[in-house]
PDB file of N, CA and C in Angstrom:
ATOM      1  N   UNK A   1       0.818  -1.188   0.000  1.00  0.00           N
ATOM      2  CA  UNK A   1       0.000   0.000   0.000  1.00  0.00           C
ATOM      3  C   UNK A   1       0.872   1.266   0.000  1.00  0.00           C
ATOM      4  N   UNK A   2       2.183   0.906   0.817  1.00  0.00           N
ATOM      5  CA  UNK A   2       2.778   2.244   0.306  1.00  0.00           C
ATOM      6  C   UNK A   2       3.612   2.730  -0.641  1.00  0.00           C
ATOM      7  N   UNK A   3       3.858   1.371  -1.468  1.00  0.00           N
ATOM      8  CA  UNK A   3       4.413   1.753  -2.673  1.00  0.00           C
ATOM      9  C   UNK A   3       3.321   2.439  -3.961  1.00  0.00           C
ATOM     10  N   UNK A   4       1.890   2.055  -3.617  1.00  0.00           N
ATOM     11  CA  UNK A   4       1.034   2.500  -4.127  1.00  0.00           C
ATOM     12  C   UNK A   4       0.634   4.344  -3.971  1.00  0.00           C
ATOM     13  N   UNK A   5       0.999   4.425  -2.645  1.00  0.00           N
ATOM     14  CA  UNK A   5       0.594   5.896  -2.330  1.00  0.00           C
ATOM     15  C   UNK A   5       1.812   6.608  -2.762  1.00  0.00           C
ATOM     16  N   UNK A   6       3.113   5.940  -2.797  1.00  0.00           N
ATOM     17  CA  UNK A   6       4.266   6.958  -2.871  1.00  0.00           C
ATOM     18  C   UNK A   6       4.058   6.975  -4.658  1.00  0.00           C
ATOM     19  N   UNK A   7       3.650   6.127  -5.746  1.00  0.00           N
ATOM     20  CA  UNK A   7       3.313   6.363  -7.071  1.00  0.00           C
ATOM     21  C   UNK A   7       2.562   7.278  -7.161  1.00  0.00           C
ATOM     22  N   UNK A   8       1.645   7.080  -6.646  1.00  0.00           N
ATOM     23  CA  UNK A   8       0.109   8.077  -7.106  1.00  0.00           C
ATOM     24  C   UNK A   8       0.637   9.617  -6.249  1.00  0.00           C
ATOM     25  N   UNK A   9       1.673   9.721  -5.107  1.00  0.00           N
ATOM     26  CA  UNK A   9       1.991  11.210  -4.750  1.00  0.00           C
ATOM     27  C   UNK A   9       2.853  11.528  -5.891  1.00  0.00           C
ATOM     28  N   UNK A  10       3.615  10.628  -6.413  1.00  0.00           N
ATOM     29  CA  UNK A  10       5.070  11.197  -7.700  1.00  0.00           C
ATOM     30  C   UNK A  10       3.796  11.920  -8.576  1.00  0.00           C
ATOM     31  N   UNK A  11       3.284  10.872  -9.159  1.00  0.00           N
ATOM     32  CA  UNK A  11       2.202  12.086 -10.398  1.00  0.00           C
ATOM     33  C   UNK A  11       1.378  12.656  -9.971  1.00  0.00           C
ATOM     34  N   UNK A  12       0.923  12.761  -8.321  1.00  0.00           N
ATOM     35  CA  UNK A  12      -0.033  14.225  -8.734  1.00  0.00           C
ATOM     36  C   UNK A  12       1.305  15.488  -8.582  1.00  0.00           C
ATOM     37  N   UNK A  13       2.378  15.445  -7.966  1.00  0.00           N
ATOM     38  CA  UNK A  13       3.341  16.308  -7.892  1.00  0.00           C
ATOM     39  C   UNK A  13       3.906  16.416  -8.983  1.00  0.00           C
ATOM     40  N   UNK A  14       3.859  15.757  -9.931  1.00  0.00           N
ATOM     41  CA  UNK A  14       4.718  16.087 -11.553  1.00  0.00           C
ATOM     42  C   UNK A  14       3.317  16.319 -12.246  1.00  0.00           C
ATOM     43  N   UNK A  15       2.279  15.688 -12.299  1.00  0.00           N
ATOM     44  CA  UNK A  15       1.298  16.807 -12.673  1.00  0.00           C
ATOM     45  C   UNK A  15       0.813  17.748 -12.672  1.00  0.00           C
ATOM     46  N   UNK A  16       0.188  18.153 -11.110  1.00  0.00           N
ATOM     47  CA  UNK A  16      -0.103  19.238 -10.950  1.00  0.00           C
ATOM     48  C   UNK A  16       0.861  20.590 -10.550  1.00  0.00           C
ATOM     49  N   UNK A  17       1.794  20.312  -9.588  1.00  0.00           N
ATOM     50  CA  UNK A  17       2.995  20.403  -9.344  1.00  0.00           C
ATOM     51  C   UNK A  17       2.674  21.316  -8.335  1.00  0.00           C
ATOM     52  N   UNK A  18       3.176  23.210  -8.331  1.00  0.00           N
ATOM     53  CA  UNK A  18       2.721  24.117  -7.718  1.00  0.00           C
ATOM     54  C   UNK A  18       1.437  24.600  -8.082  1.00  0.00           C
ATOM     55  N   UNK A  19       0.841  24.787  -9.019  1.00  0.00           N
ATOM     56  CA  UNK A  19      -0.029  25.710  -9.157  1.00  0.00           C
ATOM     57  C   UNK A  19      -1.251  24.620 -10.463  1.00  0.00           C
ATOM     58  N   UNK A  20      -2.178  24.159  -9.356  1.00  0.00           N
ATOM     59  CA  UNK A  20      -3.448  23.284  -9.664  1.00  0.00           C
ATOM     60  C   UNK A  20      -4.338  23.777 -10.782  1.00  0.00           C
ATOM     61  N   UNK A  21      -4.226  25.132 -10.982  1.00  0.00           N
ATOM     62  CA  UNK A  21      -5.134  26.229 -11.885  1.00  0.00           C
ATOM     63  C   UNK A  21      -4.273  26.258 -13.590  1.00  0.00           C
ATOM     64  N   UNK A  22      -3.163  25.955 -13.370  1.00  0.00           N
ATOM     65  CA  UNK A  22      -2.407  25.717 -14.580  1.00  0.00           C
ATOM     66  C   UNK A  22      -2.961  24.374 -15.427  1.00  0.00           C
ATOM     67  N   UNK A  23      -2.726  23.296 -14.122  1.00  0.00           N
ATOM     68  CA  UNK A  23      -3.188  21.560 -14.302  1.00  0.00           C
ATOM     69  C   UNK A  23      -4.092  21.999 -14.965  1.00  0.00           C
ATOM     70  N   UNK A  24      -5.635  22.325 -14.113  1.00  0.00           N
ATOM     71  CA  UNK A  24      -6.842  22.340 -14.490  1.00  0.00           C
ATOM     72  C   UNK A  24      -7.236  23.137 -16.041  1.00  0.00           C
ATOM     73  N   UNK A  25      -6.089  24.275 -16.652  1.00  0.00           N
ATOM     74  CA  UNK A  25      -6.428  24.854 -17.718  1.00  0.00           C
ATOM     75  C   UNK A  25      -5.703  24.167 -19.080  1.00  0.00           C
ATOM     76  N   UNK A  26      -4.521  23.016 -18.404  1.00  0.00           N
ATOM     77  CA  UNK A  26      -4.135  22.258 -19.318  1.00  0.00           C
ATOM     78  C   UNK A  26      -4.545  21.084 -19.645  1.00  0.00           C
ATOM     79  N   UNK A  27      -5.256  20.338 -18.863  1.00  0.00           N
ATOM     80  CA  UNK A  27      -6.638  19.377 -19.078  1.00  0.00           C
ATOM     81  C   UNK A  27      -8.151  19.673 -20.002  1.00  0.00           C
ATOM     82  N   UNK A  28      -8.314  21.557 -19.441  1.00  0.00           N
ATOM     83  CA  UNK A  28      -9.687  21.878 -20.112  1.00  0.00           C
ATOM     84  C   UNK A  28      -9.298  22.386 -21.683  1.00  0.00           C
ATOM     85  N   UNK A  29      -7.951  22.699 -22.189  1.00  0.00           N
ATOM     86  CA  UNK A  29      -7.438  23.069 -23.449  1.00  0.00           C
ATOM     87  C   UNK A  29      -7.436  21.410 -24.164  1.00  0.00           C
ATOM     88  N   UNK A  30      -7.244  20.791 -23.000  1.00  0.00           N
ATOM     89  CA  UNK A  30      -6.576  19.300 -23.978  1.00  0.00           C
ATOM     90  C   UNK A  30      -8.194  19.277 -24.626  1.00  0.00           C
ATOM     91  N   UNK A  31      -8.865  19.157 -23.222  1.00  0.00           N
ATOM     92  CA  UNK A  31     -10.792  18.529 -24.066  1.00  0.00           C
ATOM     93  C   UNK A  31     -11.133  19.479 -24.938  1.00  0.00           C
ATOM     94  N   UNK A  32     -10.984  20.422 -24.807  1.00  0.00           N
ATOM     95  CA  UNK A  32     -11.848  21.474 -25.761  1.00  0.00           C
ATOM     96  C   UNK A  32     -11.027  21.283 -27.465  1.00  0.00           C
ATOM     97  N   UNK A  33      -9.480  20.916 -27.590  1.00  0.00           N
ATOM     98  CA  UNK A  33      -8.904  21.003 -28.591  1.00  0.00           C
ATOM     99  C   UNK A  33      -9.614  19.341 -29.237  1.00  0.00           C
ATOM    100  N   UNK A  34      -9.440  18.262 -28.421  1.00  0.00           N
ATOM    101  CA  UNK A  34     -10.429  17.504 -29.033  1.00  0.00           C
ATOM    102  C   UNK A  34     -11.394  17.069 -29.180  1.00  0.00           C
ATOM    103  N   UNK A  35     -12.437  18.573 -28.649  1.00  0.00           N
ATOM    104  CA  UNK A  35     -14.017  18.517 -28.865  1.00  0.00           C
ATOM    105  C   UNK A  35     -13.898  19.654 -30.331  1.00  0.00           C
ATOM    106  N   UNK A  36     -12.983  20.296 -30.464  1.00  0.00           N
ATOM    107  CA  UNK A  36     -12.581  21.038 -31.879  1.00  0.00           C
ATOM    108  C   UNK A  36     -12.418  19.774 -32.782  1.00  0.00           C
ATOM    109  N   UNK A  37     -11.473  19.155 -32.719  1.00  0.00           N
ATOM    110  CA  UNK A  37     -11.002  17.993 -33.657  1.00  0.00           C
ATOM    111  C   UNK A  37     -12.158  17.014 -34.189  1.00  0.00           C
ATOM    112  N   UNK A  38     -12.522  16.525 -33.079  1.00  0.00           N
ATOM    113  CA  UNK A  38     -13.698  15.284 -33.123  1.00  0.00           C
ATOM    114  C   UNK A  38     -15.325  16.418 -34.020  1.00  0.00           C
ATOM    115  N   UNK A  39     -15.277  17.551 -33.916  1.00  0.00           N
ATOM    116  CA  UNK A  39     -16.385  18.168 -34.478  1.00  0.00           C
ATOM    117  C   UNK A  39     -16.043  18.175 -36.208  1.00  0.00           C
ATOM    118  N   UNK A  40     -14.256  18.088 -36.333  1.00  0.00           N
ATOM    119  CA  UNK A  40     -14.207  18.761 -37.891  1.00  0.00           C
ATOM    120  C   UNK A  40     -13.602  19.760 -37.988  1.00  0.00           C
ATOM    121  N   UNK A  41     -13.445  20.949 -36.940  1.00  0.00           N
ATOM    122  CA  UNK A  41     -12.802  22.181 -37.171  1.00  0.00           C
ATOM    123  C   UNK A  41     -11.726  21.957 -36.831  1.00  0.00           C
ATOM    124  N   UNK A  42     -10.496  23.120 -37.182  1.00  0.00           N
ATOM    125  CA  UNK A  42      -9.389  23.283 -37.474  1.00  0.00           C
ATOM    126  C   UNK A  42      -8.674  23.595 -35.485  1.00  0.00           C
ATOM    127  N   UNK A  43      -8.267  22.956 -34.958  1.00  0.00           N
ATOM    128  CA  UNK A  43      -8.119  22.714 -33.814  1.00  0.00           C
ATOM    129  C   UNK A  43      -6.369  23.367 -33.093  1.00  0.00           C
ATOM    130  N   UNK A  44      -5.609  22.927 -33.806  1.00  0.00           N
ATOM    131  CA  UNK A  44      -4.050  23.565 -34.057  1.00  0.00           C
ATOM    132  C   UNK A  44      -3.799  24.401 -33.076  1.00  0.00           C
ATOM    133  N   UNK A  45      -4.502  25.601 -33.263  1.00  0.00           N
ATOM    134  CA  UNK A  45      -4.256  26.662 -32.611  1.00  0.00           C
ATOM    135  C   UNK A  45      -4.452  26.970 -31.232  1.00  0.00           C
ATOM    136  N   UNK A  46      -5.186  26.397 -30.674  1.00  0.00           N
ATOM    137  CA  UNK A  46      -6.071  26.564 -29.876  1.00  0.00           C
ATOM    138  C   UNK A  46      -4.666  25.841 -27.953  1.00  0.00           C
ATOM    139  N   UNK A  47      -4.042  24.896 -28.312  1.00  0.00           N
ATOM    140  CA  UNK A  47      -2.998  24.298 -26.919  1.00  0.00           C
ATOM    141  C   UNK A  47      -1.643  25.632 -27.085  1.00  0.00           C
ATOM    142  N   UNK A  48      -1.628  26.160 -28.202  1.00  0.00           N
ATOM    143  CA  UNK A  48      -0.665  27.153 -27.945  1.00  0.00           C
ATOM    144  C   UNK A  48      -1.355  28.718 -27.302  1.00  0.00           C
ATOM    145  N   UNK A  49      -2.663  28.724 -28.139  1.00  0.00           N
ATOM    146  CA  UNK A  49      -2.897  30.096 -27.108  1.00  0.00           C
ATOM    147  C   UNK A  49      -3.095  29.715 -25.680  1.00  0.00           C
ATOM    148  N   UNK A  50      -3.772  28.464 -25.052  1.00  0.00           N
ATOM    149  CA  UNK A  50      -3.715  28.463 -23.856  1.00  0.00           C
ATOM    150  C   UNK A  50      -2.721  28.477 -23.313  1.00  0.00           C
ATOM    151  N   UNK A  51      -1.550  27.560 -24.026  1.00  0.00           N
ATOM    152  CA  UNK A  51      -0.136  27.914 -22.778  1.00  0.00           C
ATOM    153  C   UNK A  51       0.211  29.167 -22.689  1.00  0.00           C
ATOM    154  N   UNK A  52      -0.095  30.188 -24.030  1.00  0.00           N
ATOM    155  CA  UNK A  52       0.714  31.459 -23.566  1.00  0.00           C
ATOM    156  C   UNK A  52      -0.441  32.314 -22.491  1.00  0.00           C
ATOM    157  N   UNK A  53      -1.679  32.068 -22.469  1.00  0.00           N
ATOM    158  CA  UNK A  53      -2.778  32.496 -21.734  1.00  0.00           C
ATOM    159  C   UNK A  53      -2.341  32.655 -20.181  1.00  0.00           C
ATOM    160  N   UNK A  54      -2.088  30.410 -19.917  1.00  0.00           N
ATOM    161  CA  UNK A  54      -1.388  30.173 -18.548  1.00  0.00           C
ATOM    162  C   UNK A  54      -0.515  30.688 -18.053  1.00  0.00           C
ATOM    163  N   UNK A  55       0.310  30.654 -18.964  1.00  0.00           N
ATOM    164  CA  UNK A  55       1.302  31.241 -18.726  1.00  0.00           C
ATOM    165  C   UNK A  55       1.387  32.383 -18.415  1.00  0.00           C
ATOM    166  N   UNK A  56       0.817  33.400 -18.558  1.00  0.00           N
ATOM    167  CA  UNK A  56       0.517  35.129 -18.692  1.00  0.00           C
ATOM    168  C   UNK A  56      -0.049  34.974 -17.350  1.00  0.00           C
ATOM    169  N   UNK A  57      -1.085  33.906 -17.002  1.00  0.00           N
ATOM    170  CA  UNK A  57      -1.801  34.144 -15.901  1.00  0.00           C
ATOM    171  C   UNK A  57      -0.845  33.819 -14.420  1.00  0.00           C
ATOM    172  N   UNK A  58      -0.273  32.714 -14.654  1.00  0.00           N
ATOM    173  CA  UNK A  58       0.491  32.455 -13.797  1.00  0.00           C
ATOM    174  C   UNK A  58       1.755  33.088 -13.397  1.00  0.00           C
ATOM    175  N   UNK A  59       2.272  33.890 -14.094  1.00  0.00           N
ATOM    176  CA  UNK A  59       3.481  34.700 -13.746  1.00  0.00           C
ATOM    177  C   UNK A  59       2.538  36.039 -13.372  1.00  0.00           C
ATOM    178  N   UNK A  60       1.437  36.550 -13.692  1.00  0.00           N
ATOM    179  CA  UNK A  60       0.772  37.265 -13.136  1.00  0.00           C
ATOM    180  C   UNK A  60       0.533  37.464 -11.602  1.00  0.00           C
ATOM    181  N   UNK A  61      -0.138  36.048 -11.646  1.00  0.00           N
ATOM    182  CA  UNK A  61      -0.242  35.499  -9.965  1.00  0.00           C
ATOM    183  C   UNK A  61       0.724  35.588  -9.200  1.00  0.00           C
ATOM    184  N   UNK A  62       2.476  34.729  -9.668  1.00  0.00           N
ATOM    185  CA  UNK A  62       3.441  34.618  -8.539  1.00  0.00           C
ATOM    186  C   UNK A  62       3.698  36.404  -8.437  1.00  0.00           C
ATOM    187  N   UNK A  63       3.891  37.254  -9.526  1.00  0.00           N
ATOM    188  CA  UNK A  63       4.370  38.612  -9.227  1.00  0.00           C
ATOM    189  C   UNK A  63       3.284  39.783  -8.313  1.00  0.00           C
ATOM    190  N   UNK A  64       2.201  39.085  -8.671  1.00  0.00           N
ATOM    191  CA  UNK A  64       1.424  40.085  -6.818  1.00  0.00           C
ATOM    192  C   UNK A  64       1.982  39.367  -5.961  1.00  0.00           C
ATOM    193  N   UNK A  65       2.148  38.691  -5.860  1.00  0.00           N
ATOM    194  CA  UNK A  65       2.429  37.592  -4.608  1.00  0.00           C
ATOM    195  C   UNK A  65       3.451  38.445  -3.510  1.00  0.00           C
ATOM    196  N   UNK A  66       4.718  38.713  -4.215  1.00  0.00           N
ATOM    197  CA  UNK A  66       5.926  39.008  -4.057  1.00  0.00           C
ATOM    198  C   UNK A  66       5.666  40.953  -3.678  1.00  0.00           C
TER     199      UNK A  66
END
C-alpha cells in the first residue's frame, strides 16, 4: 500500500505540481482542442494560445504575490 501511495503522490506532484489552476487549464485546453477535432474544425491553434494564456496568468499570480 505504500508503494502504491508513494506512485500516485510522484504524479499528482509532476502533474499538478505548484499551481493546480495551470493543471486544471491544461486538461480543459486538452478537451476542448479535441471537442474542436472530433467536431471537424481546425483545432491547431487553440494548446498554444492556452499555454501562452497560462502562462501570462500564472506569472501574473506569482508577481502580486511578491
Amino acid at each position: 500500500m505504500r508503494a502504491l501511495r508513494s506512485f500516485l503522490s510522484f504524479w499528482y506532484d509532476f502533474i499538478v505540481g505548484d499551481d493546480p489552476l495551470v493543471a486544471a487549464g491544461v486538461v480543459t485546453a486538452l478537451a476542448m482542442t479535441a471537442l474542436l477535432a472530433h467536431a471537424g474544425l481546425p483545432a491547431w491553434w487553440l494548446l498554444p494560445a492556452a499555454v501562452l494564456m497560462l502562462l501570462a496568468g500564472s506569472l501574473a499570480r506569482a508577481t502580486r504575490r511578491r
